[in-house]
C-alpha atoms as a PDB file:
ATOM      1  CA  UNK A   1       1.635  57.701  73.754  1.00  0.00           C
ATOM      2  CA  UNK A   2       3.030  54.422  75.035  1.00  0.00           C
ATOM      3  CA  UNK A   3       4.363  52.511  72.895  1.00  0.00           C
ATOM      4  CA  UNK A   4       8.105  54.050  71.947  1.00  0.00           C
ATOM      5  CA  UNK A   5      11.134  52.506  73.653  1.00  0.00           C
ATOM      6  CA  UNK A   6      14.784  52.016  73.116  1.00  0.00           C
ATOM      7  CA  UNK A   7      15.243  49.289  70.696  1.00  0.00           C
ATOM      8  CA  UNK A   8      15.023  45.745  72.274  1.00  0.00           C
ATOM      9  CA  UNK A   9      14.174  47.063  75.560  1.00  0.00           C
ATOM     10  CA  UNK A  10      10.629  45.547  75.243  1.00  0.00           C
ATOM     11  CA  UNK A  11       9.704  41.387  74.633  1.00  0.00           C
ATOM     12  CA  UNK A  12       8.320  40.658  71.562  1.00  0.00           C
ATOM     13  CA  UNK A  13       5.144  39.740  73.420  1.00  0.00           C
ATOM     14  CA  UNK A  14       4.759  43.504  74.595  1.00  0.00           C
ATOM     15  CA  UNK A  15       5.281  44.400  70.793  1.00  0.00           C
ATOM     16  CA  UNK A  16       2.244  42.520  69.620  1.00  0.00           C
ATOM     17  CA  UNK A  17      -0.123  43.639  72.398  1.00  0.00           C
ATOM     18  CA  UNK A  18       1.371  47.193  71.174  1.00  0.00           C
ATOM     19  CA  UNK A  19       0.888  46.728  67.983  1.00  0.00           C
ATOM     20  CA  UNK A  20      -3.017  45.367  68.180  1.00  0.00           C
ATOM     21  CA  UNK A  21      -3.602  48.090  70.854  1.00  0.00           C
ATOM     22  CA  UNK A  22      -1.994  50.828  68.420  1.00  0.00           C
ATOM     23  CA  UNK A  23      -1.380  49.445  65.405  1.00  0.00           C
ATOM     24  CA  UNK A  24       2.482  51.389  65.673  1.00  0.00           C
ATOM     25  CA  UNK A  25       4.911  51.365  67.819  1.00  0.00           C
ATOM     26  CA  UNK A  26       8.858  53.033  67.781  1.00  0.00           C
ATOM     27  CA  UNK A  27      12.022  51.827  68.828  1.00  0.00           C
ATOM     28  CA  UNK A  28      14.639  54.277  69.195  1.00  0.00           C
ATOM     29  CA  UNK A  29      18.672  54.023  68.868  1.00  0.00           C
ATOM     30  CA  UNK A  30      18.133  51.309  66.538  1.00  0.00           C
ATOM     31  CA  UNK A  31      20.802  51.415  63.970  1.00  0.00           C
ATOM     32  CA  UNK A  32      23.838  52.890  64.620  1.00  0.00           C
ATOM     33  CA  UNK A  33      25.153  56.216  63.450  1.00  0.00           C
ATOM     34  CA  UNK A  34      27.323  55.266  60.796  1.00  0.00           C
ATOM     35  CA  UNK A  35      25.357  52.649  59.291  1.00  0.00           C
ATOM     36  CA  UNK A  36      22.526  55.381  58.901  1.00  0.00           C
ATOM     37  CA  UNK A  37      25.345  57.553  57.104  1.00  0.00           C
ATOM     38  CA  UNK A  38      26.153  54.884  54.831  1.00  0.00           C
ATOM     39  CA  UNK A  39      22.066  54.211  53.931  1.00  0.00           C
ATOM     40  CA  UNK A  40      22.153  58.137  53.449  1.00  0.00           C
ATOM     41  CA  UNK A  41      25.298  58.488  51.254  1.00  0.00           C
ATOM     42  CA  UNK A  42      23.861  55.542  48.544  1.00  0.00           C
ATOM     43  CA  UNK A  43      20.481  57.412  48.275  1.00  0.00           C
ATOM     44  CA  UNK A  44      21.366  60.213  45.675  1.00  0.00           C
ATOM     45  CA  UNK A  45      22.687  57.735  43.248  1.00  0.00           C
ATOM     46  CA  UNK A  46      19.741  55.615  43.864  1.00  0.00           C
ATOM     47  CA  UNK A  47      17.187  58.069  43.448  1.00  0.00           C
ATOM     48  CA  UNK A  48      18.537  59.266  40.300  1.00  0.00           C
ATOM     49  CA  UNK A  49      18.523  55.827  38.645  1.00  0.00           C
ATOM     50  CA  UNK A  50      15.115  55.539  39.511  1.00  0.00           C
ATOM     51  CA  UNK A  51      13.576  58.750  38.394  1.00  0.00           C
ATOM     52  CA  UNK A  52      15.174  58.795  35.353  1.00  0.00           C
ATOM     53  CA  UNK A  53      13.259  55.549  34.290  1.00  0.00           C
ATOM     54  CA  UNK A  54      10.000  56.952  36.151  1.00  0.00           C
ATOM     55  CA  UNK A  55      10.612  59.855  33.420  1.00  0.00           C
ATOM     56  CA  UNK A  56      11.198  57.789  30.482  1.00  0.00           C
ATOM     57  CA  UNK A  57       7.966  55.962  31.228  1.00  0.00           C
ATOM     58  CA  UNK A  58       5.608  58.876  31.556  1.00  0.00           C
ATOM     59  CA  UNK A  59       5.310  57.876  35.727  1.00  0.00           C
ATOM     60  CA  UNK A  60       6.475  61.235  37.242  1.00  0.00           C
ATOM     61  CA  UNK A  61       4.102  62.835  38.256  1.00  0.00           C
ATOM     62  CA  UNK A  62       3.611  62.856  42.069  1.00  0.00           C
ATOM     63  CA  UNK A  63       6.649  60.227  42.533  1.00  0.00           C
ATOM     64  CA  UNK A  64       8.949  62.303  43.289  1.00  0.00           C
ATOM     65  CA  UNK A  65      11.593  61.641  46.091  1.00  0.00           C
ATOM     66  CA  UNK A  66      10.598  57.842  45.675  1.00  0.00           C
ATOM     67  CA  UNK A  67      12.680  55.074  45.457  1.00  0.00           C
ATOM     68  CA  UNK A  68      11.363  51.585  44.987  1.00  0.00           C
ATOM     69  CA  UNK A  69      12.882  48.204  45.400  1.00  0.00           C
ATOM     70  CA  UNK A  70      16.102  48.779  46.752  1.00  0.00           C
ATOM     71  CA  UNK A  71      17.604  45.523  47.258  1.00  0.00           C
ATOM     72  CA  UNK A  72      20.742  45.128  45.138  1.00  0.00           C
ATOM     73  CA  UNK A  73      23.743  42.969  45.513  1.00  0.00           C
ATOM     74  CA  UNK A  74      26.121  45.631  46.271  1.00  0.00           C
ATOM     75  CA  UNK A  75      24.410  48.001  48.432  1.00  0.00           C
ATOM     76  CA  UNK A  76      22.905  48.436  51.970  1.00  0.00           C
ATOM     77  CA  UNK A  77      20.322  46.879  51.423  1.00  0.00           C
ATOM     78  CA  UNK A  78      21.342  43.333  52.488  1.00  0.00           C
ATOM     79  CA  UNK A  79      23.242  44.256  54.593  1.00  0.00           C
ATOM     80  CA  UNK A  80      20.616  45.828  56.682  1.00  0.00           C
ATOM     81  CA  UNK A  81      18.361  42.727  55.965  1.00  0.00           C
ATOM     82  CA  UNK A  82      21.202  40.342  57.315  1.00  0.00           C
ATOM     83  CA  UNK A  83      20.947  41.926  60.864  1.00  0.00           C
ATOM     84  CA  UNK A  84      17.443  40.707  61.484  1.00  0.00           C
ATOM     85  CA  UNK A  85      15.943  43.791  62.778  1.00  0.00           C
ATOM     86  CA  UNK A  86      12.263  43.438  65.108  1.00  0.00           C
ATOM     87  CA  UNK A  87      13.264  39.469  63.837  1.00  0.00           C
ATOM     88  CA  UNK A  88      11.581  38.118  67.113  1.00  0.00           C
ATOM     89  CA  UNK A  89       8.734  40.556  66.851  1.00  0.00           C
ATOM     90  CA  UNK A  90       7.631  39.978  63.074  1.00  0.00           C
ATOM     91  CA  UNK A  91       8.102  35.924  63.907  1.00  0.00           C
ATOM     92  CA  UNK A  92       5.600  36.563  66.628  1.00  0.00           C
ATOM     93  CA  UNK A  93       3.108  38.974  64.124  1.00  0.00           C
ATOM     94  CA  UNK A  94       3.015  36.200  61.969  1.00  0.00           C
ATOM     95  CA  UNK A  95       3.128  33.550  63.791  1.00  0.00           C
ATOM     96  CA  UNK A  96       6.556  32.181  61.577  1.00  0.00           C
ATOM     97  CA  UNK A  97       8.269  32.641  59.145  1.00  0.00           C
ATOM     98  CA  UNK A  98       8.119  36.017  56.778  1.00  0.00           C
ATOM     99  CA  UNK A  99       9.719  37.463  53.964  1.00  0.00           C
ATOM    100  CA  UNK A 100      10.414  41.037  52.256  1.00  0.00           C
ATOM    101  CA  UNK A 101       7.759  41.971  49.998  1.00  0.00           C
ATOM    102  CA  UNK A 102       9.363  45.350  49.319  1.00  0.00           C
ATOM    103  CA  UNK A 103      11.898  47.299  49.953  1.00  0.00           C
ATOM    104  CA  UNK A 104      12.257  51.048  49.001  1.00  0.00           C
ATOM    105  CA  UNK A 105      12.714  54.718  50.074  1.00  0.00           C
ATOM    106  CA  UNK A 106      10.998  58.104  50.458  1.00  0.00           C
ATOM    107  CA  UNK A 107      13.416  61.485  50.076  1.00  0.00           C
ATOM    108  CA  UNK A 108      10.522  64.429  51.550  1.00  0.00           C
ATOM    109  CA  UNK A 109      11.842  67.588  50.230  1.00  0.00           C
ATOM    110  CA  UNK A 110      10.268  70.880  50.042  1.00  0.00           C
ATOM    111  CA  UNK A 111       7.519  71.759  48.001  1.00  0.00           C
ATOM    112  CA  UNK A 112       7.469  67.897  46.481  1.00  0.00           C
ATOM    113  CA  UNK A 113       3.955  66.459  46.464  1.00  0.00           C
ATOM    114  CA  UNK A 114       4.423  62.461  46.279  1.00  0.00           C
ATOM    115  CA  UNK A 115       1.687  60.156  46.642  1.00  0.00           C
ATOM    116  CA  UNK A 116       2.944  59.019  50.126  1.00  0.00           C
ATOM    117  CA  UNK A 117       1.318  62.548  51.886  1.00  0.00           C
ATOM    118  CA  UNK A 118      -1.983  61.270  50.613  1.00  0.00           C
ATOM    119  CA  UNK A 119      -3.944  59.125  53.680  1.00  0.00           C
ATOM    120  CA  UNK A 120      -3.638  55.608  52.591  1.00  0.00           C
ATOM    121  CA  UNK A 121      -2.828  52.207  54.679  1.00  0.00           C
ATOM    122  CA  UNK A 122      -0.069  50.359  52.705  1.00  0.00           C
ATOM    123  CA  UNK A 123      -2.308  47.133  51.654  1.00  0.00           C
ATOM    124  CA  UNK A 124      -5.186  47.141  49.385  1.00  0.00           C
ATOM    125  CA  UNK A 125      -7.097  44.824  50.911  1.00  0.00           C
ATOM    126  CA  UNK A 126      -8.440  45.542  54.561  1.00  0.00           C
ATOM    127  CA  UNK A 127      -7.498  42.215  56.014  1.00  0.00           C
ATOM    128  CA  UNK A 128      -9.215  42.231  59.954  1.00  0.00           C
ATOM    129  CA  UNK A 129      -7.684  40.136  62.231  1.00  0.00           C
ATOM    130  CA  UNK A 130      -5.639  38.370  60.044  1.00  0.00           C
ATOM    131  CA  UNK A 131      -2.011  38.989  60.179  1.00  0.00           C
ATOM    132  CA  UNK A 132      -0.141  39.014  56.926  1.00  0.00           C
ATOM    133  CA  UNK A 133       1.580  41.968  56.225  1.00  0.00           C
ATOM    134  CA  UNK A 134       3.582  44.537  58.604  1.00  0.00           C
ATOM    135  CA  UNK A 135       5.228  47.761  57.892  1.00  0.00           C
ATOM    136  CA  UNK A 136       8.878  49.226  59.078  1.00  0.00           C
ATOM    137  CA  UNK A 137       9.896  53.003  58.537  1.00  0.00           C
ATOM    138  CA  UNK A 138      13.533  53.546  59.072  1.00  0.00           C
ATOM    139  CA  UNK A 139      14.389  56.791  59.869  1.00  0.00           C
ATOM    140  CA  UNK A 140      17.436  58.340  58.198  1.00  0.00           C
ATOM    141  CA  UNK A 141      16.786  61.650  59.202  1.00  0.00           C
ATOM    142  CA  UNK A 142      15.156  63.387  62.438  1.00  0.00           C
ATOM    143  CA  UNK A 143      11.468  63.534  62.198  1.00  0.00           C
ATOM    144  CA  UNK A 144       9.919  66.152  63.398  1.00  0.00           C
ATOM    145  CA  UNK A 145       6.712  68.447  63.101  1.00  0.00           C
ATOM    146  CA  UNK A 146       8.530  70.520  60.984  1.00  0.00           C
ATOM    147  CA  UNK A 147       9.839  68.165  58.259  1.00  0.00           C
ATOM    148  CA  UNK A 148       7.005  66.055  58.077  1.00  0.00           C
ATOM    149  CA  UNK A 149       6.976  63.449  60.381  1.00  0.00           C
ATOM    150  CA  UNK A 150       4.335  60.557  59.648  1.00  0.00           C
ATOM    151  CA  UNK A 151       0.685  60.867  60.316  1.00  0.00           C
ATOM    152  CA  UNK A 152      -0.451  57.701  62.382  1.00  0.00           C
ATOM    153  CA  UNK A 153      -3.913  57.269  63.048  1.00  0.00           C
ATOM    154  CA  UNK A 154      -3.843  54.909  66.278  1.00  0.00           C
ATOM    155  CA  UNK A 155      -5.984  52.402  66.440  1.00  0.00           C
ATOM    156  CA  UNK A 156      -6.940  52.537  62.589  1.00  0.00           C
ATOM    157  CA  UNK A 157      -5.946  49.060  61.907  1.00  0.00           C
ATOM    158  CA  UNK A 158      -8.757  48.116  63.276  1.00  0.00           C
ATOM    159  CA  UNK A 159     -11.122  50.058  61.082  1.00  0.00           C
ATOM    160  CA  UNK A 160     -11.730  49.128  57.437  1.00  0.00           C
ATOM    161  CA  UNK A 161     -13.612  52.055  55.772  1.00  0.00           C
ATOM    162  CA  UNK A 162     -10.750  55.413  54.864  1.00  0.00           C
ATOM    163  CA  UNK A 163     -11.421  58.139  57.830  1.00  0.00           C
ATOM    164  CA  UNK A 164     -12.469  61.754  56.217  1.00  0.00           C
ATOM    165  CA  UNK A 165      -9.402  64.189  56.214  1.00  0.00           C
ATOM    166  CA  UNK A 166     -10.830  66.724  59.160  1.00  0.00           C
ATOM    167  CA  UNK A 167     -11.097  63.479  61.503  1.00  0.00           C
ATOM    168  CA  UNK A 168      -7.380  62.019  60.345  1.00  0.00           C
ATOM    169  CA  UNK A 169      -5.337  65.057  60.938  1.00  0.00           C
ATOM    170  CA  UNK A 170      -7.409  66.086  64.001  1.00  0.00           C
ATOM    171  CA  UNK A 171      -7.013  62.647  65.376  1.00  0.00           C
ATOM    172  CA  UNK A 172      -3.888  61.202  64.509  1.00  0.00           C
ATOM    173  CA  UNK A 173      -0.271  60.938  66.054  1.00  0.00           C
ATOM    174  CA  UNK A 174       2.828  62.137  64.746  1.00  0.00           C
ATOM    175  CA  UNK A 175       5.794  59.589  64.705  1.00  0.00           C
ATOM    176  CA  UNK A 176       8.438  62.115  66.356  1.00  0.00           C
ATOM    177  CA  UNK A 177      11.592  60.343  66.722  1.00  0.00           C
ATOM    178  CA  UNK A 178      15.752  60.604  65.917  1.00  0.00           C
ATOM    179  CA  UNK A 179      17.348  59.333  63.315  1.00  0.00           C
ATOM    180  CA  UNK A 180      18.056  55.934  63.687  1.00  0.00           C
ATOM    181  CA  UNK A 181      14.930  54.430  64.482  1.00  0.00           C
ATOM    182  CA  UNK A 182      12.375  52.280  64.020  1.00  0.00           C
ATOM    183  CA  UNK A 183       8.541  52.623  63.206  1.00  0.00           C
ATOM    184  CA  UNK A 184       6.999  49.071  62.876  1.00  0.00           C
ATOM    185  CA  UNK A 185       3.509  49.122  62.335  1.00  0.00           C
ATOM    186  CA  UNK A 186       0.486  47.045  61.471  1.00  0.00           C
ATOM    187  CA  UNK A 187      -0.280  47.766  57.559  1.00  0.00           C
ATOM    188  CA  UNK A 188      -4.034  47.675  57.888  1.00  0.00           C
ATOM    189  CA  UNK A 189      -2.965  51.375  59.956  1.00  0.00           C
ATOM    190  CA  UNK A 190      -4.203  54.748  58.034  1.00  0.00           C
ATOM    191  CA  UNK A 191      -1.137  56.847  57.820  1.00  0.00           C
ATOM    192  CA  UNK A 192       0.553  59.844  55.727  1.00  0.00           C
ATOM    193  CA  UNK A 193       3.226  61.650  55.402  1.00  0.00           C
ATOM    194  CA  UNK A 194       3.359  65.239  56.634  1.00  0.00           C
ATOM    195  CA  UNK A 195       4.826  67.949  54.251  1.00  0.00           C
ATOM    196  CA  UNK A 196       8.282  69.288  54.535  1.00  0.00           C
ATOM    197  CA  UNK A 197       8.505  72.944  55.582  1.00  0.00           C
ATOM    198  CA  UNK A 198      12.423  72.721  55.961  1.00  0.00           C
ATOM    199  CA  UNK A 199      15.253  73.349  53.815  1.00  0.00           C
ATOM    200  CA  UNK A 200      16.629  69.777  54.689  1.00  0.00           C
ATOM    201  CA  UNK A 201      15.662  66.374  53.314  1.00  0.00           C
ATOM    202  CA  UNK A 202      13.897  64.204  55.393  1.00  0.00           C
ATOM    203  CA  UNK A 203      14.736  60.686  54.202  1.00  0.00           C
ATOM    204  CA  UNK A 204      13.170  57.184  55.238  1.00  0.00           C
ATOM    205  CA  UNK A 205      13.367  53.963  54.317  1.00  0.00           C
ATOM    206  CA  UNK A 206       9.817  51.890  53.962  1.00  0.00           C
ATOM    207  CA  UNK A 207       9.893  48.187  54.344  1.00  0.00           C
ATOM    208  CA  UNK A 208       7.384  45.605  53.676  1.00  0.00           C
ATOM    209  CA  UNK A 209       7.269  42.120  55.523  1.00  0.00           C
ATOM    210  CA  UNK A 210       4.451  39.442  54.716  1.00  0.00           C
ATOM    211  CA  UNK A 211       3.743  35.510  55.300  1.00  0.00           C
ATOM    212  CA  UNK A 212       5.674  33.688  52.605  1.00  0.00           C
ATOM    213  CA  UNK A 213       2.866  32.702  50.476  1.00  0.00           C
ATOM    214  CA  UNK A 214       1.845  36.516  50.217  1.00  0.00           C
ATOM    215  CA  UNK A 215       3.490  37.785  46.485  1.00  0.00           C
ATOM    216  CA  UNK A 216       6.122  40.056  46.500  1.00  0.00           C
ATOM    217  CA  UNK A 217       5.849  43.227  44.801  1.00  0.00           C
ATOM    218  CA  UNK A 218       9.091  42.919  42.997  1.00  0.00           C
ATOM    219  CA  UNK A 219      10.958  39.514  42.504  1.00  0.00           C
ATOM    220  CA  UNK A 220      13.458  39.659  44.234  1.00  0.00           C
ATOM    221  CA  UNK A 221      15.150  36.139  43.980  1.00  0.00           C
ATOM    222  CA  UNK A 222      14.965  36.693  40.241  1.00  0.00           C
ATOM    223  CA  UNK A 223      16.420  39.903  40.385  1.00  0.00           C
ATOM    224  CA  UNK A 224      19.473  39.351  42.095  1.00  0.00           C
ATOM    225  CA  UNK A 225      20.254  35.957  41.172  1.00  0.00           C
ATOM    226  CA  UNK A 226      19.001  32.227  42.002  1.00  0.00           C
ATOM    227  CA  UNK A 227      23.143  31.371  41.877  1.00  0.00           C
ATOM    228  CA  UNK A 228      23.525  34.744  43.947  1.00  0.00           C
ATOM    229  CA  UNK A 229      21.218  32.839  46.013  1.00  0.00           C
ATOM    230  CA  UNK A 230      23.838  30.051  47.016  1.00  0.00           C
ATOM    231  CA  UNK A 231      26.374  32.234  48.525  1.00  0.00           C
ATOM    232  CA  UNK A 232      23.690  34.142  50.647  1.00  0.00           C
ATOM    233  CA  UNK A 233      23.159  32.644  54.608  1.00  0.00           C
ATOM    234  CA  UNK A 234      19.902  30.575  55.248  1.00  0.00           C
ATOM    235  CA  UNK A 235      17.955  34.040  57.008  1.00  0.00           C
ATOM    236  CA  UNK A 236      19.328  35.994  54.262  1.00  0.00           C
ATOM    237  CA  UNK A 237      17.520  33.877  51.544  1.00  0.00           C
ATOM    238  CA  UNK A 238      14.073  33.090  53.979  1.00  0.00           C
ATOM    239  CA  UNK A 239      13.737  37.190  53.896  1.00  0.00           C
ATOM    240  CA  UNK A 240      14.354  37.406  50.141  1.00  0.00           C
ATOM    241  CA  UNK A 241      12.177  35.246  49.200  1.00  0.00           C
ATOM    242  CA  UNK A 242      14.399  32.297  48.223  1.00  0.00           C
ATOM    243  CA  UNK A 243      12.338  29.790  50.017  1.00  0.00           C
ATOM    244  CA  UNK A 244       8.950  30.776  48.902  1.00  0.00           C
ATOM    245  CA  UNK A 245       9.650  31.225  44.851  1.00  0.00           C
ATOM    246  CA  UNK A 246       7.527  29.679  42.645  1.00  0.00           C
ATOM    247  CA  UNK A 247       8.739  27.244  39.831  1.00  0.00           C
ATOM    248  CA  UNK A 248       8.475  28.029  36.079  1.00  0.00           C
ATOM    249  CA  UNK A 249       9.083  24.589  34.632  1.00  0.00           C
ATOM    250  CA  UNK A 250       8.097  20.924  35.000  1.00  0.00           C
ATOM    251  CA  UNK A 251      11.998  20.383  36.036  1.00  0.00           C
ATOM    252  CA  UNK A 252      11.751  23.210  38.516  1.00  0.00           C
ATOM    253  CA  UNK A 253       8.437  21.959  39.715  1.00  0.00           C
ATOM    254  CA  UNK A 254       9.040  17.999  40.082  1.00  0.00           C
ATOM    255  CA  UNK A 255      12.306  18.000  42.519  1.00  0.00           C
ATOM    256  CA  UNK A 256      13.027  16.462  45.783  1.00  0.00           C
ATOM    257  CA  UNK A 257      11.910  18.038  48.665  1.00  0.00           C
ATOM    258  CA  UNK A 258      15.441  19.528  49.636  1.00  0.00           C
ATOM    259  CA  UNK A 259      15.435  20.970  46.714  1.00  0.00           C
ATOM    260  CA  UNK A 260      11.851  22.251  46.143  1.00  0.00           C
ATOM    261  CA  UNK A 261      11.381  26.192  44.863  1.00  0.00           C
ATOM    262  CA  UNK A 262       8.870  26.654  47.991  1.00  0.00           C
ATOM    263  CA  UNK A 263       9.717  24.880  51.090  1.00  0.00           C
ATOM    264  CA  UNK A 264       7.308  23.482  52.952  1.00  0.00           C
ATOM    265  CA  UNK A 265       7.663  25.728  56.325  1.00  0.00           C
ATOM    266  CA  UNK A 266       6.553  28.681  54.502  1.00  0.00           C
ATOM    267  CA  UNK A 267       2.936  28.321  55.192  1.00  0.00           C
END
């Protein structure tokens, strides 16, 4: 395979011709060491917030190791937003600007079963040519053959009907790479993860950007705060989603353009 590199050592322009060619592509030596740690020491916590409300509501089965929506005030989460990682590239997927459309985590441990090992592409909708939504995989732990790395079936994006299982594992790629980088791939790609035959935790994070004027999966804006909003920088709230919400009153709705819930370079 051609198309892993050490992170920024290839144009943005090279990306995209990757990315139709493939439909993936990895950077390598991404985020540094110690920023991975910190991802890695919040996730416990995390996790455990999440399943217990995943119990409560009768969701369990097959979710475990799962953690959705991630974006807090207090976390990594911005932080990791605020340094603009594969910026340049995504700007030149989309041809402008994008935003988050969700943000979450996958701990593969052995013997769990979670959705995410079935083959599936991460939108719905097969969407052809057009570009509006791209996936990132953050790798918080090695992956190897042995823990699972991700199944990628190159070239998939391209193809609309769901390959048969004997062709998808004969065919597809593994995304082998250290800890600290970054998958980016087209979401129209057929993909799974592999199982875990180690004793370790193989942890990820999984990262959904779209056009503005696609809907978020969670509200984020909402979530955290339109007054949380204010004190955030002007990338900060384009990624969140602060530029693209969508009013809920006639007040909201009738306001100068300045002030307008969805600004008008968001497509």
């Amino acid at each position: 395979m051609e198309n892993k590199f050490n992170y920024s050592e290839i144009s943005a322009e090279n990306a995209i011709d990757l990315l139709d060619q493939f439909g993936w592509l990895t950077y390598e030596n991404a985020l540094e060491p110690e920023f991975v740690n910190q991802i890695n020491d919040s996730l416990d916590d995390a996790y455990e917030k999440r399943r217990l409300i995943q119990k409560k509501n009768g969701i369990s089965q097959n979710m475990e190791g799962t953690l959705h929506h991630l974006i807090e005030p207090d976390n990594f989460a911005l932080k990791f937003l605020e340094r603009m990682y594969c910026d340049q590239e995504m700007k030149a997927f989309f041809g402008g600007n994008y935003i988050v459309n969700a943000f979450g985590g996958v701990m593969n441990s052995k013997n769990n079963r979670p959705y995410v090992q079935n083959i599936h592409r991460d939108v719905r909708s097969f969407m052809g040519d057009e570009k509006f939504m791209v996936q990132m995989m953050v790798l918080l732990d090695d992956f190897t053959l042995e823990n699972g790395a991700t199944f990628m079936l190159s070239g998939s994006h391209l193809i609309a009907a769901k390959p048969n299982e004997k062709y998808f594992y004969e065919k597809a790629d593994r995304a082998i790479a250290k800890k600290g980088s970054i998958v980016l791939f087209d979401s129209n790609l057929w993909h799974a993860a592999g199982k875990n035959n180690t004793d370790g935790n193989r942890r990820v994070l999984t990262i959904s950007f779209t056009k503005p004027q696609f809907k978020q999966q969670f509200d984020y804006p909402r979530s955290l705060g339109y007054e949380f909003g204010e004190s955030l920088n002007d990338d900060l709230r384009q990624i969140l989603g602060y530029k693209s919400r969508i009013p809920a009153t006639l007040d909201e709705y009738y306001q100068p353009l300045n002030k307008r819930m969805y600004q008008p370079d968001q497509g």
